[in-house]
N, C-alpha and C. Protein backbone atom coordinates (compact mmCIF):
# COMPACT_ATOMS: atom_id res chain seq x y z
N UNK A 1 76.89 113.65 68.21
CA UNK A 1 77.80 114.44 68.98
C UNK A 1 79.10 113.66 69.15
N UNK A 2 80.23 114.18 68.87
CA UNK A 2 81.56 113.95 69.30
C UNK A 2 81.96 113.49 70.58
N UNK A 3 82.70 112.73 70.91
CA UNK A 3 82.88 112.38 72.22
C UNK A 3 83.96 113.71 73.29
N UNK A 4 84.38 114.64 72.15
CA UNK A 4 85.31 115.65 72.66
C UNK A 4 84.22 116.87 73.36
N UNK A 5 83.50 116.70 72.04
CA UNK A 5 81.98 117.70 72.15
C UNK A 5 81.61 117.54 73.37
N UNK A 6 80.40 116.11 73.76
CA UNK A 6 80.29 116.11 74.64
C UNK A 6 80.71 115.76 76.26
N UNK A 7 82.03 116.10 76.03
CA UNK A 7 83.25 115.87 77.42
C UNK A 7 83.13 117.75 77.74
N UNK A 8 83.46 118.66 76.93
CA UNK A 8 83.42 120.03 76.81
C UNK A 8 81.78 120.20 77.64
N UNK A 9 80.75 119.72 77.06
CA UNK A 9 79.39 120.04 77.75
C UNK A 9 79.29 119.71 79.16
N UNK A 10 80.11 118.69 79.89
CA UNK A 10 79.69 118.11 80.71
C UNK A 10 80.98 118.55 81.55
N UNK A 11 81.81 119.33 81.33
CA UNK A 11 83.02 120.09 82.44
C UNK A 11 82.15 120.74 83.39
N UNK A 12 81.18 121.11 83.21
CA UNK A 12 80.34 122.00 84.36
C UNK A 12 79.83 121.31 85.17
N UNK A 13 79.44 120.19 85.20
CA UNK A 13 78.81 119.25 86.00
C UNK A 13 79.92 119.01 87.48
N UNK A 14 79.16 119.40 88.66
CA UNK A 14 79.93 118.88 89.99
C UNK A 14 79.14 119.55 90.83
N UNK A 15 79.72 118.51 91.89
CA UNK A 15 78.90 118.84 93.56
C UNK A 15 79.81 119.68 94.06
N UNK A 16 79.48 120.14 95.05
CA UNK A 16 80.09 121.21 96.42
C UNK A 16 79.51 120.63 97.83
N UNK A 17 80.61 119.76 98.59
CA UNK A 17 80.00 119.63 99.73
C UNK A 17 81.67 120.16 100.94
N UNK A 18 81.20 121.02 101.76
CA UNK A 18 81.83 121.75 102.64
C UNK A 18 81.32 121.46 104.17
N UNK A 19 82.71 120.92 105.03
CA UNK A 19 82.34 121.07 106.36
C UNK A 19 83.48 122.05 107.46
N UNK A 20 82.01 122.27 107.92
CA UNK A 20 82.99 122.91 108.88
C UNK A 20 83.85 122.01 110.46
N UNK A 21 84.79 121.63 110.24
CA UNK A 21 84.99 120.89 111.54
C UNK A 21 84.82 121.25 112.80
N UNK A 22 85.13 122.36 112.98
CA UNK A 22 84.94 122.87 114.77
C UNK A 22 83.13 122.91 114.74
N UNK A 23 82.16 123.37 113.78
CA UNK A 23 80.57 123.45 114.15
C UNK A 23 80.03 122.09 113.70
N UNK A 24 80.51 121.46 113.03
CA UNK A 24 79.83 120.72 112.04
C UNK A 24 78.78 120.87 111.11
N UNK A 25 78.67 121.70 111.23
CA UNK A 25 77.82 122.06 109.73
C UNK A 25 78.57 122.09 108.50
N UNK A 26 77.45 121.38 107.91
CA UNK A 26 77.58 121.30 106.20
C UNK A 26 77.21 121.89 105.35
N UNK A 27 77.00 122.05 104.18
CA UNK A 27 76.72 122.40 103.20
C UNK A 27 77.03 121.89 101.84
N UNK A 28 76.03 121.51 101.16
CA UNK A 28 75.87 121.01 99.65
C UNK A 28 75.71 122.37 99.08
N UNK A 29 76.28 121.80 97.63
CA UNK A 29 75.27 122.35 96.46
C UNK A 29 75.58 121.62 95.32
N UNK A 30 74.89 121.35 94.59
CA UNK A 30 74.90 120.49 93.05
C UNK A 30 74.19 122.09 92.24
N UNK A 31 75.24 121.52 91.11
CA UNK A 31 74.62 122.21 90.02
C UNK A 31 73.50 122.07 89.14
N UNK A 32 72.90 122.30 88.30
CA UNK A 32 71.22 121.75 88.31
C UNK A 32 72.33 121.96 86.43
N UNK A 33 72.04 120.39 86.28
CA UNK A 33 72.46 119.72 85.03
C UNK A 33 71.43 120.70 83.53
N UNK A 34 71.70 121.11 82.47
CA UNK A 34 70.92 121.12 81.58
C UNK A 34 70.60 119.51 80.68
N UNK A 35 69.54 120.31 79.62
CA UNK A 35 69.08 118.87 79.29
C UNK A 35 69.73 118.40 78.31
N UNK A 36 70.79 118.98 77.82
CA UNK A 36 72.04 118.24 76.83
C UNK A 36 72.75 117.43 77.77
N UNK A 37 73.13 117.73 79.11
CA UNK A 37 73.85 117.19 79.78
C UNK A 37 73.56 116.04 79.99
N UNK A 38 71.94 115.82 80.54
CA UNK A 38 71.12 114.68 81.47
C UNK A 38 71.38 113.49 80.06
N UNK A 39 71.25 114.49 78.58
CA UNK A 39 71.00 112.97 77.60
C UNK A 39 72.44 112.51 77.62
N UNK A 40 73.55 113.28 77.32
CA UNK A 40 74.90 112.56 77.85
C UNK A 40 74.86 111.98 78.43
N UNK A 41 74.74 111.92 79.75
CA UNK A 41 74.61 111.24 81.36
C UNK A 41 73.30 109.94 80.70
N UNK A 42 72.54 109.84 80.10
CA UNK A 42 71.92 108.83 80.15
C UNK A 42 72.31 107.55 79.08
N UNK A 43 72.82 108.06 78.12
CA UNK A 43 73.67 106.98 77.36
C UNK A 43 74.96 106.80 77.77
N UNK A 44 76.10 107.62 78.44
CA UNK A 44 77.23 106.89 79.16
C UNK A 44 76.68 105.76 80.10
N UNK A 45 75.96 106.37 81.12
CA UNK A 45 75.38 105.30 82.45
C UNK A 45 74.08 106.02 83.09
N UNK A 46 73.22 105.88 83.01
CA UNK A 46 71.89 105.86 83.57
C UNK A 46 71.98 106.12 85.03
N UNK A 47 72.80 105.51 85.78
CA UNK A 47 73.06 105.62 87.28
C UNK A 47 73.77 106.95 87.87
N UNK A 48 74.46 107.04 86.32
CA UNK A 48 75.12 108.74 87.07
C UNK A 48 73.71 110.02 87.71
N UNK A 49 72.98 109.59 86.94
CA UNK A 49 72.21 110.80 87.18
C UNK A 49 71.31 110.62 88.45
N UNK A 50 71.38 109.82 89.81
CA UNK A 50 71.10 109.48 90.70
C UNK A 50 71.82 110.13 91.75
N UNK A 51 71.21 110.61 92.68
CA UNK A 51 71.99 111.27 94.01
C UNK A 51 72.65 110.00 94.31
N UNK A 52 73.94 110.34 94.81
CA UNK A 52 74.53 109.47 95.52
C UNK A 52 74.74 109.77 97.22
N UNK A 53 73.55 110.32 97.95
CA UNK A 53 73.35 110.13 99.53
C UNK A 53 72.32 109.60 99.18
């Protein structure tokens, strides 16, 4: 795979975290990676694919 290739596969990849200041409530959401993505993510860096909370 191309390094352009897989930059194009991996544009979809991102979190959503939203607060509300006056309630404080939050809200996540992550997108649920496919498995072309995860093997990208595991030969750039192994650590990406770890929650980061």
């Amino acid at each position: 795979m191309t390094a352009p290739k897989a930059l194009d596969t991996l544009k979809t990849l991102y979190k959503i975290h939203l607060i509300d200041p006056s309630t404080k409530n939050d809200f996540t959401k992550i997108v649920m990676l496919s498995n072309e993505q995860k093997d990208i993510l595991k030969v750039v860096n192994k650590r990406l694919l770890k929650c980061s909370q």
